[in-house]
C-alpha atoms as a PDB file:
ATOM      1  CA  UNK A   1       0.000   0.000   0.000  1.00  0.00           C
ATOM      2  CA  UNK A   2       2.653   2.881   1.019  1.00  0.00           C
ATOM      3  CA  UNK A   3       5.086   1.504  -1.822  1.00  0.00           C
ATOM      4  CA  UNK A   4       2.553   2.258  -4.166  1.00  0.00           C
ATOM      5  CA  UNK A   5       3.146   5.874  -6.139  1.00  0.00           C
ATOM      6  CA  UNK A   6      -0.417   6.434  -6.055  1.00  0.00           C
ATOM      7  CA  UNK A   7      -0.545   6.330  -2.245  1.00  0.00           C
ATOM      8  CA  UNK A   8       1.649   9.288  -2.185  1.00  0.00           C
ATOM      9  CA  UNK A   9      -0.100  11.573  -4.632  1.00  0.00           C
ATOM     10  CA  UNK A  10      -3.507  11.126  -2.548  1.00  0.00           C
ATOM     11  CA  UNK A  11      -1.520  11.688   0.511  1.00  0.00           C
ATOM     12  CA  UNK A  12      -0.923  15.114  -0.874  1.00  0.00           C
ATOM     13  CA  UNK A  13      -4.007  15.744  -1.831  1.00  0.00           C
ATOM     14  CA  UNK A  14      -5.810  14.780   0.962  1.00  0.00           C
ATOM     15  CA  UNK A  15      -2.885  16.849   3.051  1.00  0.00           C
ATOM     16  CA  UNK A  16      -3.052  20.004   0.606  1.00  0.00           C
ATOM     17  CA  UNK A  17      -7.053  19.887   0.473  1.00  0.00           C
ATOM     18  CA  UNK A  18      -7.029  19.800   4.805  1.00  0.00           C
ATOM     19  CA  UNK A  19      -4.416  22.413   4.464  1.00  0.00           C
ATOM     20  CA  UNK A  20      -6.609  25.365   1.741  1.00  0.00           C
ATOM     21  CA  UNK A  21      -9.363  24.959   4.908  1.00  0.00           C
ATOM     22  CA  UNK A  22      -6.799  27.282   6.816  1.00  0.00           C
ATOM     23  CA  UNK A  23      -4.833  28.967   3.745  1.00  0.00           C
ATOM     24  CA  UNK A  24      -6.523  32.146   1.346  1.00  0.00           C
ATOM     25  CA  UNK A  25      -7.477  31.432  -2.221  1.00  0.00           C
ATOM     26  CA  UNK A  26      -8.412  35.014  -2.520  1.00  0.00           C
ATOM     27  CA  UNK A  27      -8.162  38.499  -0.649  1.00  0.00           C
ATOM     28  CA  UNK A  28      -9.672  41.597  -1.424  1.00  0.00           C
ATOM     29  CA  UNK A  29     -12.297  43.977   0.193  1.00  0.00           C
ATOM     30  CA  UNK A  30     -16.218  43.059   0.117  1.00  0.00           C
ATOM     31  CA  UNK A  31     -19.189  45.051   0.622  1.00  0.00           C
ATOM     32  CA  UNK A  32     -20.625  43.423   4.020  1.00  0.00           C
ATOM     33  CA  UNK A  33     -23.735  45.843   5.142  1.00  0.00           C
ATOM     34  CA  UNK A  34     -22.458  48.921   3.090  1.00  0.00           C
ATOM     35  CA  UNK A  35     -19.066  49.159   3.843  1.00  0.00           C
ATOM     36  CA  UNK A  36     -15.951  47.595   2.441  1.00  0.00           C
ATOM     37  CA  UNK A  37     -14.119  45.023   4.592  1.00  0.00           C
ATOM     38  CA  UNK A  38     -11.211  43.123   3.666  1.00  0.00           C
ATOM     39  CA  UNK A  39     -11.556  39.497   3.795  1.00  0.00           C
ATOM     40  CA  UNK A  40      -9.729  36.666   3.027  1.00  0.00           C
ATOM     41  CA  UNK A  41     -11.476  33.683   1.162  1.00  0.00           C
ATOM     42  CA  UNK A  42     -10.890  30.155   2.041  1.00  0.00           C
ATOM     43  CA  UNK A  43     -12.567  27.252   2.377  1.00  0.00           C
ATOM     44  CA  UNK A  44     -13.989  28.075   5.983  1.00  0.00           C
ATOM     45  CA  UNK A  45     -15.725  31.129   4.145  1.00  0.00           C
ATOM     46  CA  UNK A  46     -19.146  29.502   2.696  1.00  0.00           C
ATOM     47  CA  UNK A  47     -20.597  26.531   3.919  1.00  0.00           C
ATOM     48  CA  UNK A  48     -20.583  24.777   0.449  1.00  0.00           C
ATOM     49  CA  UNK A  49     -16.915  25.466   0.252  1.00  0.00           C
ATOM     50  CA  UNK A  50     -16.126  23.784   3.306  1.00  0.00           C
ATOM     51  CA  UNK A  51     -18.037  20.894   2.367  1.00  0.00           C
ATOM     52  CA  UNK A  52     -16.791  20.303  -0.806  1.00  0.00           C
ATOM     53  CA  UNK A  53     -13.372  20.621   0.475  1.00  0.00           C
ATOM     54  CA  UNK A  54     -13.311  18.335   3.401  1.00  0.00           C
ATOM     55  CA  UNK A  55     -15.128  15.510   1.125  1.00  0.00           C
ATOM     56  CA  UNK A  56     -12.144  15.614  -1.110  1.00  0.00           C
ATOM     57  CA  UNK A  57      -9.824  15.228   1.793  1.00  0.00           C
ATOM     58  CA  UNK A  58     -11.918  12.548   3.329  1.00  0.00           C
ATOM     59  CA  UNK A  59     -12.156  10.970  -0.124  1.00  0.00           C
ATOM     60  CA  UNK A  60      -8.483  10.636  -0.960  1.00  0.00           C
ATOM     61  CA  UNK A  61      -7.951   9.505   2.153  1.00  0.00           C
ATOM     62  CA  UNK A  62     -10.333   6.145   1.475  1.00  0.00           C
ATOM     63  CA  UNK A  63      -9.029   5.867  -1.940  1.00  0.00           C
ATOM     64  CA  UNK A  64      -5.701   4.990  -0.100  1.00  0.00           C
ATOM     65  CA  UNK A  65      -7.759   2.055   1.795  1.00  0.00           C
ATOM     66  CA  UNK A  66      -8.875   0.686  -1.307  1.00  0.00           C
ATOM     67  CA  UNK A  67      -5.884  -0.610  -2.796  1.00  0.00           C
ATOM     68  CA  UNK A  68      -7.627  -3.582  -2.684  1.00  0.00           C
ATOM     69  CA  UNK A  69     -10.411  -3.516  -5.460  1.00  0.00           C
ATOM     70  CA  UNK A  70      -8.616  -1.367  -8.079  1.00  0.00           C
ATOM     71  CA  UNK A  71     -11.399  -0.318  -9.958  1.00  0.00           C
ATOM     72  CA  UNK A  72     -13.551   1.046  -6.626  1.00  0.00           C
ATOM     73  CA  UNK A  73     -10.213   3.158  -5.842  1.00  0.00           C
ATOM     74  CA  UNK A  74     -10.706   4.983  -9.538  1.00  0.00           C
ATOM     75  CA  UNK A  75     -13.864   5.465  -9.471  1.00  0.00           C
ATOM     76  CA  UNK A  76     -13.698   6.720  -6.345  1.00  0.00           C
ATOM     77  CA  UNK A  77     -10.386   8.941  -7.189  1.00  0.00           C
ATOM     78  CA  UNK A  78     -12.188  10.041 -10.525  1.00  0.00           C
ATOM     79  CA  UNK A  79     -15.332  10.893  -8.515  1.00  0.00           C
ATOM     80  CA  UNK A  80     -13.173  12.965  -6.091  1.00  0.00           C
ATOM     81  CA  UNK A  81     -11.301  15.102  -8.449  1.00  0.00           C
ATOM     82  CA  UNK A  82     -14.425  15.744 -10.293  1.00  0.00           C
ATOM     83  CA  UNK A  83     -15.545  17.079  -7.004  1.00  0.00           C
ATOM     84  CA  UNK A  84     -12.294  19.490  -6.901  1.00  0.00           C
ATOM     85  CA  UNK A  85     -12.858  20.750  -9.806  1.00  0.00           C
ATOM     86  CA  UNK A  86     -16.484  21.596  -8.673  1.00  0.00           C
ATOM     87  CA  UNK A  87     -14.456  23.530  -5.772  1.00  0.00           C
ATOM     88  CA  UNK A  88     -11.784  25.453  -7.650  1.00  0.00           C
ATOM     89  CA  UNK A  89     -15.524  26.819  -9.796  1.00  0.00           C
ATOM     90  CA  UNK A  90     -17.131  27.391  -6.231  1.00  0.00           C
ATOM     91  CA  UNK A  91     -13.996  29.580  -5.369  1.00  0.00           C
ATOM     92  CA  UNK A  92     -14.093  31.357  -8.513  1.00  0.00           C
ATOM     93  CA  UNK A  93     -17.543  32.259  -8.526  1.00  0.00           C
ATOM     94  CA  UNK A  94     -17.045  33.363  -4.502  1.00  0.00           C
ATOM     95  CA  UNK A  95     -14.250  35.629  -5.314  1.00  0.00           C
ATOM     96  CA  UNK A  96     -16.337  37.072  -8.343  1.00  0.00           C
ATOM     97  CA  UNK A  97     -18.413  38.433  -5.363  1.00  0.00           C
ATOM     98  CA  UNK A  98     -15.555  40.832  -4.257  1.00  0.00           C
ATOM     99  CA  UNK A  99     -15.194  44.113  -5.310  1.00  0.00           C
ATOM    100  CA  UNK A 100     -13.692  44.667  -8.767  1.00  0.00           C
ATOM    101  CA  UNK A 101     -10.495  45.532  -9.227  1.00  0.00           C
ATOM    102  CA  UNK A 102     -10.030  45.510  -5.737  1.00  0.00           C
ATOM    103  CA  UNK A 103      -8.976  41.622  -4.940  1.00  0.00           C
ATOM    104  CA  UNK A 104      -6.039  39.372  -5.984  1.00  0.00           C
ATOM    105  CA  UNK A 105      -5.859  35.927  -6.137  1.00  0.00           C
ATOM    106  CA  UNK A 106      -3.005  34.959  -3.336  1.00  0.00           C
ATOM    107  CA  UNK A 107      -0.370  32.460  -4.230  1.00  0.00           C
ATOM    108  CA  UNK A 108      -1.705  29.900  -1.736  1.00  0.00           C
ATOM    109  CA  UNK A 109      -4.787  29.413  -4.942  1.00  0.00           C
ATOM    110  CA  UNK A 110      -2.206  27.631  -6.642  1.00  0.00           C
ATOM    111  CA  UNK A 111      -2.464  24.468  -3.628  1.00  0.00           C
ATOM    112  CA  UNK A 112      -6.322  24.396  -4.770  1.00  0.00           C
ATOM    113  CA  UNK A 113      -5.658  24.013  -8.379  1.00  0.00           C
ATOM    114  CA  UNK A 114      -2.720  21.496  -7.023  1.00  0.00           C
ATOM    115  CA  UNK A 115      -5.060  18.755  -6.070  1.00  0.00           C
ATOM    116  CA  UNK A 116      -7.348  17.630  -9.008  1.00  0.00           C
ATOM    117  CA  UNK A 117      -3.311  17.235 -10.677  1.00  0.00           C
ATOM    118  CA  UNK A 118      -2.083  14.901  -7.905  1.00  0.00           C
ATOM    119  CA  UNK A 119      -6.270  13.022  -8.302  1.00  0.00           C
ATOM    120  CA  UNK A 120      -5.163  12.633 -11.552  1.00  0.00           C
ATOM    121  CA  UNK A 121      -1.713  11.309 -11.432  1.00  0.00           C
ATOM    122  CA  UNK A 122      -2.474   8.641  -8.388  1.00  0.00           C
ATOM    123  CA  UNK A 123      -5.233   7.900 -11.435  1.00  0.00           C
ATOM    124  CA  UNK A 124      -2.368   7.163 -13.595  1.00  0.00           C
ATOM    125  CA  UNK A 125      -0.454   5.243 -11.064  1.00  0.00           C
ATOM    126  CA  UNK A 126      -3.624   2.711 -10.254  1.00  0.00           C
ATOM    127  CA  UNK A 127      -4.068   2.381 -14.097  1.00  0.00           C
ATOM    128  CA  UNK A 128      -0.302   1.263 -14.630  1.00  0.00           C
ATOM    129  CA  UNK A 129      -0.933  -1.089 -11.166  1.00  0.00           C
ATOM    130  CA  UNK A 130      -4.223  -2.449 -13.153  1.00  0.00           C
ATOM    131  CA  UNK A 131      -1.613  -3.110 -16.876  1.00  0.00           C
ATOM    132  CA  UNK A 132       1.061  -5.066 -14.718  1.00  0.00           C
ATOM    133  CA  UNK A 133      -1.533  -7.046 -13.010  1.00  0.00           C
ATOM    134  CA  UNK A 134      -2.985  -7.954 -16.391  1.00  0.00           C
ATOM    135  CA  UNK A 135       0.563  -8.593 -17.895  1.00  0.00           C
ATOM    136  CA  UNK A 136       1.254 -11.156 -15.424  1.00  0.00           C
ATOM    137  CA  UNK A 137      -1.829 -12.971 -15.651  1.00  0.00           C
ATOM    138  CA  UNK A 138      -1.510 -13.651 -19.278  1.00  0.00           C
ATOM    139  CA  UNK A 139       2.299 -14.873 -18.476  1.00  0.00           C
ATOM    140  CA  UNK A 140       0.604 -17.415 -16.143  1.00  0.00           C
END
């Protein structure tokens, strides 16, 4: 299970997806009753946000458990980056309620974009696991 190269990239995402709960996607000042305030968006902002986000962490983490039935671990992988991609829109279309022109996307935005890659290349590693297995059973 931990020799896998799969294991690893969920790891990270599961560990990067816990860690954009605490860490800004975007800062800028919003009109809250009238008057600008300067916030910082994360995933502790909106309630969808925080869901979303602590499913994918959860998720990645039971892929890793898995290792077992192959094809349940990428469907369930492939499920779960489809669901951080759904985030990275939710963010977008939070921080498109910000001021204009008044906002910046901080650098931490780039750990959010950072885990539907990692999804997608532990996806990679379980579908070279799945051509070995099927390479030895035809040697047998």
């Amino acid at each position: 299970m931990i020799q896998r190269v799969q294991t690893i990239w969920l790891l990270l995402a599961s560990a990067v997806a816990f860690l954009t709960l605490k860490l800004s996607f975007f800062s800028g000042n919003k009109m809250v009753n009238n008057v600008k305030t300067f916030i910082s968006l994360d995933a502790r902002e909106s309630l969808v946000l925080t869901i979303l986000t602590v499913a994918v962490a959860i998720a990645s983490l039971v892929a890793i458990f898995l290792y077992k039935d192959r094809k349940r671990q990428v469907l369930v992988t492939v499920i779960t980056a489809l669901v951080s991609i759904i985030n990275i829109v939710v963010y977008v279309t939070e921080a498109k309620k910000f001021v204009p022109n008044e906002g910046k996307y901080d650098l931490t935005s780039i750990l959010a974009v950072a885990i539907p890659i990692f999804l997608l290349l532990a996806i990679r590693g379980m579908r070279r696991d799945e051509k070995l297995i099927k390479s030895v059973d035809r040697l047998r």
